[in-house]
N, C-alpha and C. Protein backbone atom coordinates (compact mmCIF):
# COMPACT_ATOMS: atom_id res chain seq x y z
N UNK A 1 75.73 -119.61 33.93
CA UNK A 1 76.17 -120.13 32.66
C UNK A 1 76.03 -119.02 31.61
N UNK A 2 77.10 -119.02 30.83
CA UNK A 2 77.01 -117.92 30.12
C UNK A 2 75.59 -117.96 28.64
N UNK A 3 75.83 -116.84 28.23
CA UNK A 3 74.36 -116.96 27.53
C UNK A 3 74.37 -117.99 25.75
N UNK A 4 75.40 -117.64 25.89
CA UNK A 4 76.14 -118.14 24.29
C UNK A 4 75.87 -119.66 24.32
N UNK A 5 76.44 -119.92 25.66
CA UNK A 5 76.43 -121.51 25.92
C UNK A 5 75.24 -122.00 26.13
N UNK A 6 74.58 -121.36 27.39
CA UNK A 6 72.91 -122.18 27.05
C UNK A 6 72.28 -121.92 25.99
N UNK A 7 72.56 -120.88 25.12
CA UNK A 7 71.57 -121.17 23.25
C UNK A 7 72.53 -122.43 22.89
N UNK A 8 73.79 -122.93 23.05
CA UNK A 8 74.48 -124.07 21.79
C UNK A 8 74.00 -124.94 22.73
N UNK A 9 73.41 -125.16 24.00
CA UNK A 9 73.46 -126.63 24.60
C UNK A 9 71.64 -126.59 24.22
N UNK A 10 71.05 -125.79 23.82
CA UNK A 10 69.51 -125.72 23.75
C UNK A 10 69.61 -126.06 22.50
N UNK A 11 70.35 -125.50 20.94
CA UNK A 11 70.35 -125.92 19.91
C UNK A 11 70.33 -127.30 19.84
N UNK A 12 71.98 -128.12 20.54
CA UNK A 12 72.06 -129.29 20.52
C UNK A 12 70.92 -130.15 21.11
N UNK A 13 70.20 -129.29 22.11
CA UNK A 13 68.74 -130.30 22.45
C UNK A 13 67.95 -130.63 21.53
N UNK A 14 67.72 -129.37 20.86
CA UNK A 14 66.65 -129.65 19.96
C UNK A 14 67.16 -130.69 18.47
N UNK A 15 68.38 -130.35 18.13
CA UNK A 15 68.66 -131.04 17.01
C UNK A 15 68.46 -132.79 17.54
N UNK A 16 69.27 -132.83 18.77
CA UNK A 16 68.93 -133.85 18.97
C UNK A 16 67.62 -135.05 18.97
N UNK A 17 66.72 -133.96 19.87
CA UNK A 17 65.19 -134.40 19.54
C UNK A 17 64.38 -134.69 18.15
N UNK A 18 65.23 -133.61 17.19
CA UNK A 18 64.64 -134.22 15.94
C UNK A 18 65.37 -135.25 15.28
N UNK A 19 66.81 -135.51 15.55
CA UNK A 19 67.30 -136.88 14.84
C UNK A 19 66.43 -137.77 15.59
N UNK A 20 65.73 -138.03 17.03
CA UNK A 20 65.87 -138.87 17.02
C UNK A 20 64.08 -139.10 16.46
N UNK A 21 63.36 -138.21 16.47
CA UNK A 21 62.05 -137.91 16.00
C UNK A 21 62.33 -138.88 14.71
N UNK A 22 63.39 -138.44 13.51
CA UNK A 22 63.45 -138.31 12.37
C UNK A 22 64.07 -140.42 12.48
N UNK A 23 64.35 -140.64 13.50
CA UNK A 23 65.16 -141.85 13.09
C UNK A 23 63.95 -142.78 13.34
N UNK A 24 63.04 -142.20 14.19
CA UNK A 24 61.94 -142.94 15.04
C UNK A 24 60.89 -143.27 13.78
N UNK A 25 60.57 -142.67 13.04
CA UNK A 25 59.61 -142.43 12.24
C UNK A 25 60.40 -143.84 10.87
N UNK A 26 61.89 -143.00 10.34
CA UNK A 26 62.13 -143.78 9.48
C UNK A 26 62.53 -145.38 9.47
N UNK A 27 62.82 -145.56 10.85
CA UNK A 27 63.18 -146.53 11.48
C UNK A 27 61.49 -147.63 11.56
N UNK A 28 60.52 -147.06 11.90
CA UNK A 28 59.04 -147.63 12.14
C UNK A 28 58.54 -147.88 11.28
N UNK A 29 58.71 -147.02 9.77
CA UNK A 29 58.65 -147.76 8.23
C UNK A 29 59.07 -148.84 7.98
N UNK A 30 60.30 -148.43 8.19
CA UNK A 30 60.78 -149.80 7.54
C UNK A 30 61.04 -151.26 8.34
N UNK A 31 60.56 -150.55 9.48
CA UNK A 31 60.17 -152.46 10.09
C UNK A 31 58.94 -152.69 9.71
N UNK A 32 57.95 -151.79 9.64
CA UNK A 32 56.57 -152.24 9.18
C UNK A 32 56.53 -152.70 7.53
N UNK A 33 57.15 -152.37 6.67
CA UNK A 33 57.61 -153.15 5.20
C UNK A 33 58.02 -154.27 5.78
N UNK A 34 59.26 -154.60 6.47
CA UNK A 34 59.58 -156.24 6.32
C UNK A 34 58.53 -156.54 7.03
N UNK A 35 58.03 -155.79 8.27
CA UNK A 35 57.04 -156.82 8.57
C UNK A 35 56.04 -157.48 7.60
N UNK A 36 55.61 -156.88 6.96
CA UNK A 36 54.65 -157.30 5.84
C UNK A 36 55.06 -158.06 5.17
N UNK A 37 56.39 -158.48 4.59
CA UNK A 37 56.93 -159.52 3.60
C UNK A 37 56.05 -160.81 3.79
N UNK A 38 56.74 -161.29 4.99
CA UNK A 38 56.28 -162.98 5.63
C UNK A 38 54.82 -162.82 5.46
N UNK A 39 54.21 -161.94 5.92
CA UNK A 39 52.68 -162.22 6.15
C UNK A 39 52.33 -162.08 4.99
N UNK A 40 52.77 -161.61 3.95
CA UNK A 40 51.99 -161.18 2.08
C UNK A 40 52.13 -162.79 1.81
N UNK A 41 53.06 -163.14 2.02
CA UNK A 41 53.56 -164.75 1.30
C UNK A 41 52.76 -165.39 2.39
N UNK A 42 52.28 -165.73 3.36
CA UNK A 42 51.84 -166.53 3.97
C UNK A 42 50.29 -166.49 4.11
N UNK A 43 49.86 -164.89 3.68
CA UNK A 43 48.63 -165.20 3.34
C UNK A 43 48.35 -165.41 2.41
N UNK A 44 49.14 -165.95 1.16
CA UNK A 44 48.61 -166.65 0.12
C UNK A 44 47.92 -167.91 0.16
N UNK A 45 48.31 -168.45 1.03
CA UNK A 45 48.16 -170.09 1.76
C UNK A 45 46.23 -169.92 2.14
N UNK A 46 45.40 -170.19 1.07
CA UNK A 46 43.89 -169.50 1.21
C UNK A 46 43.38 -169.79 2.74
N UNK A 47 43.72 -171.40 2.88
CA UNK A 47 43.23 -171.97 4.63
C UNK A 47 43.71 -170.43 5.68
N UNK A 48 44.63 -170.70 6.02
CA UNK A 48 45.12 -169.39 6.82
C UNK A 48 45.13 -168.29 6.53
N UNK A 49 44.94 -167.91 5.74
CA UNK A 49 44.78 -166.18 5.02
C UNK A 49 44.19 -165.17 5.96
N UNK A 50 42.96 -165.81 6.60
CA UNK A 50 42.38 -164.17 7.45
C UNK A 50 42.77 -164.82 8.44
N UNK A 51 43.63 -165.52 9.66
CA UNK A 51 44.05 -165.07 10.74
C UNK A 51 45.53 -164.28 10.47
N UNK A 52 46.46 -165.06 9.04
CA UNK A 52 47.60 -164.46 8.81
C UNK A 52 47.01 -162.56 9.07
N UNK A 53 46.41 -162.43 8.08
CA UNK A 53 45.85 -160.93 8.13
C UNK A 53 45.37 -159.93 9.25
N UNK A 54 44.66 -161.20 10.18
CA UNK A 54 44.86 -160.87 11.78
C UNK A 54 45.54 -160.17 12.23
N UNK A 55 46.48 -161.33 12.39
CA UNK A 55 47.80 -161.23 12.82
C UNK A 55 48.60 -160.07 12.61
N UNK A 56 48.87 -159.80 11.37
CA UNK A 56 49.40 -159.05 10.74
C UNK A 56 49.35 -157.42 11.31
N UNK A 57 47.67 -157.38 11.47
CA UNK A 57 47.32 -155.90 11.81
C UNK A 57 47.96 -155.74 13.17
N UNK A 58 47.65 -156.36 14.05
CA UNK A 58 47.86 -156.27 15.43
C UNK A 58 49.45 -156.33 15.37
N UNK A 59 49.85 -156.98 15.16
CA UNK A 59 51.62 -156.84 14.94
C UNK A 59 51.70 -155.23 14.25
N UNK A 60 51.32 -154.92 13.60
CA UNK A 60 51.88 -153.50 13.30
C UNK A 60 50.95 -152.59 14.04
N UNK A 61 50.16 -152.85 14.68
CA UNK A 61 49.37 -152.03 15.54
C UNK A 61 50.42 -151.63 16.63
N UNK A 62 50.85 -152.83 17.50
CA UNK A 62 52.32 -152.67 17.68
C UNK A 62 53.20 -152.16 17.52
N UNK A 63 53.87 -152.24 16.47
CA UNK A 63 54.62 -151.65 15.69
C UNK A 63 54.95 -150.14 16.01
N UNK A 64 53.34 -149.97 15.47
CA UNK A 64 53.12 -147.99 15.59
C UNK A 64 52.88 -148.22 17.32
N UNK A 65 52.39 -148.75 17.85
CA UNK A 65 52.49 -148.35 19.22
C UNK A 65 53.80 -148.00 20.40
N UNK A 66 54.99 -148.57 19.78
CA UNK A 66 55.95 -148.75 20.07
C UNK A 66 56.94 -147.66 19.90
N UNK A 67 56.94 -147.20 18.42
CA UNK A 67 57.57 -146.21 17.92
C UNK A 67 56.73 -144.93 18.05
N UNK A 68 55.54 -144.43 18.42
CA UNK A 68 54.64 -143.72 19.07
C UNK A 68 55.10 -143.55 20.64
N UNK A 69 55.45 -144.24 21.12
CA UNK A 69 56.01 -144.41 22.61
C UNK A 69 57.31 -143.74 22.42
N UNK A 70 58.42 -144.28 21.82
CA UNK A 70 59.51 -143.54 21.51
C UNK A 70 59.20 -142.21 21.30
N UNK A 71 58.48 -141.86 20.45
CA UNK A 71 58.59 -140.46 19.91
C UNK A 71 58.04 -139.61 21.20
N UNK A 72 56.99 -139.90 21.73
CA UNK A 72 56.02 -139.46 22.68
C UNK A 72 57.67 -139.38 24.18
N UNK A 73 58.14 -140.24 24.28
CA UNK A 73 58.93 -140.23 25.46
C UNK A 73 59.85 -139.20 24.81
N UNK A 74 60.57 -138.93 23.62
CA UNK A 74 61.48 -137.97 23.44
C UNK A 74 60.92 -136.62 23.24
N UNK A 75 59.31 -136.38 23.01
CA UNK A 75 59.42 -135.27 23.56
C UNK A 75 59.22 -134.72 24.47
N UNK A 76 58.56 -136.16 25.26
CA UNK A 76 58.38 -135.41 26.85
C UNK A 76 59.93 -135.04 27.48
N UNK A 77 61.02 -135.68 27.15
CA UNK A 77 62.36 -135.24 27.68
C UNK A 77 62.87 -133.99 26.82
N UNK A 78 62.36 -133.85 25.60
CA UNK A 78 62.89 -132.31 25.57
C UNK A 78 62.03 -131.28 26.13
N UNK A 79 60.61 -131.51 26.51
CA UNK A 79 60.36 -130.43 26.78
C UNK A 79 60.67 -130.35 28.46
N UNK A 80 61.24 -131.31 29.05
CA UNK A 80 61.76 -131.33 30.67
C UNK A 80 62.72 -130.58 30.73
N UNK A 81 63.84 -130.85 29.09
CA UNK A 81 65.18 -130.25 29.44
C UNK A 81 65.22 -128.81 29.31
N UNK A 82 64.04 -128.64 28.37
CA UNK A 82 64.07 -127.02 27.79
C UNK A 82 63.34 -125.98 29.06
N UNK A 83 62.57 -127.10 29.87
CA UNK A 83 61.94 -125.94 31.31
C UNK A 83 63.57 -126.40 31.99
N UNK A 84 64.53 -127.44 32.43
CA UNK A 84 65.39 -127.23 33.12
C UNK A 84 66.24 -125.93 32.28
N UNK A 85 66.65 -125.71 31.10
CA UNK A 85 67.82 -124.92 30.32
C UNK A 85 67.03 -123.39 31.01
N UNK A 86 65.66 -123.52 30.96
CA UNK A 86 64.96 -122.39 31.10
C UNK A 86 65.49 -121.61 33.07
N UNK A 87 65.11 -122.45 33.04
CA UNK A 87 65.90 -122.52 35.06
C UNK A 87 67.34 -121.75 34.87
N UNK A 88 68.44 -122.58 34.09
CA UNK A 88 69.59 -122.18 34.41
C UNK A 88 69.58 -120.79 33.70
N UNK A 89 68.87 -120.90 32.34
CA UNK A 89 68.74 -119.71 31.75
C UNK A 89 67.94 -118.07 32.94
N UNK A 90 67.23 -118.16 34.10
CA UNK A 90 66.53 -117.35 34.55
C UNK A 90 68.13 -117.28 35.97
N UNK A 91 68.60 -118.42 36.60
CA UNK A 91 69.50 -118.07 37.54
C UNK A 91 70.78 -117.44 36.75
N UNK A 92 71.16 -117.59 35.87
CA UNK A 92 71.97 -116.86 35.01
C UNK A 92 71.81 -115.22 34.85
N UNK A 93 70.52 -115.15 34.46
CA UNK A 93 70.25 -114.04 34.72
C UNK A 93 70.13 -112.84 36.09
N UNK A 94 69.84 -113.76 36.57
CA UNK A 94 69.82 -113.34 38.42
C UNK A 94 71.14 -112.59 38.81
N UNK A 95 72.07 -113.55 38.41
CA UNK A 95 73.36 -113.32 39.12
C UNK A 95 74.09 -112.36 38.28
């Protein structure tokens, strides 16, 4: 593979990895805001208030655990693709 081409298919890896870094992160905000809506209003209700609040944590404990997983799985696949690019990049050279 020529050399030009594995730097634009390695660029496109990496850009890729950070949209999706960048979507993962902004995306995990803002479910954790709405998440909070229902539970702010429902722990007003004094009877239920500290399991609502419970609740609440562990749901976004979640939350981040989830989108932590995402992020964690996309970079274990770029750094798979960048030792494979690295491969084609060394038989490239060979030949």
């Amino acid at each position: 593979m020529e050399p030009d081409t594995l730097r634009q298919i390695r660029g496109a890896k990496d850009l890729f990895e950070d949209a999706i870094e960048a979507a993962a992160v902004t995306i995990g905000e803002v479910q954790k805001k709405i998440t909070r809506q229902p539970y702010r209003l429902l722990a007003r209700i004094e009877p239920i208030a500290a399991p609502v609040r419970a609740i609440e944590e562990v749901h976004l404990r979640i939350t981040d655990g989830v989108y932590f997983s995402i992020r964690l799985g996309n970079r274990l696949v770029g750094i798979v693709a960048g030792f494979a690019l690295d491969r084609f990049e060394g038989r490239s050279r060979e030949k």
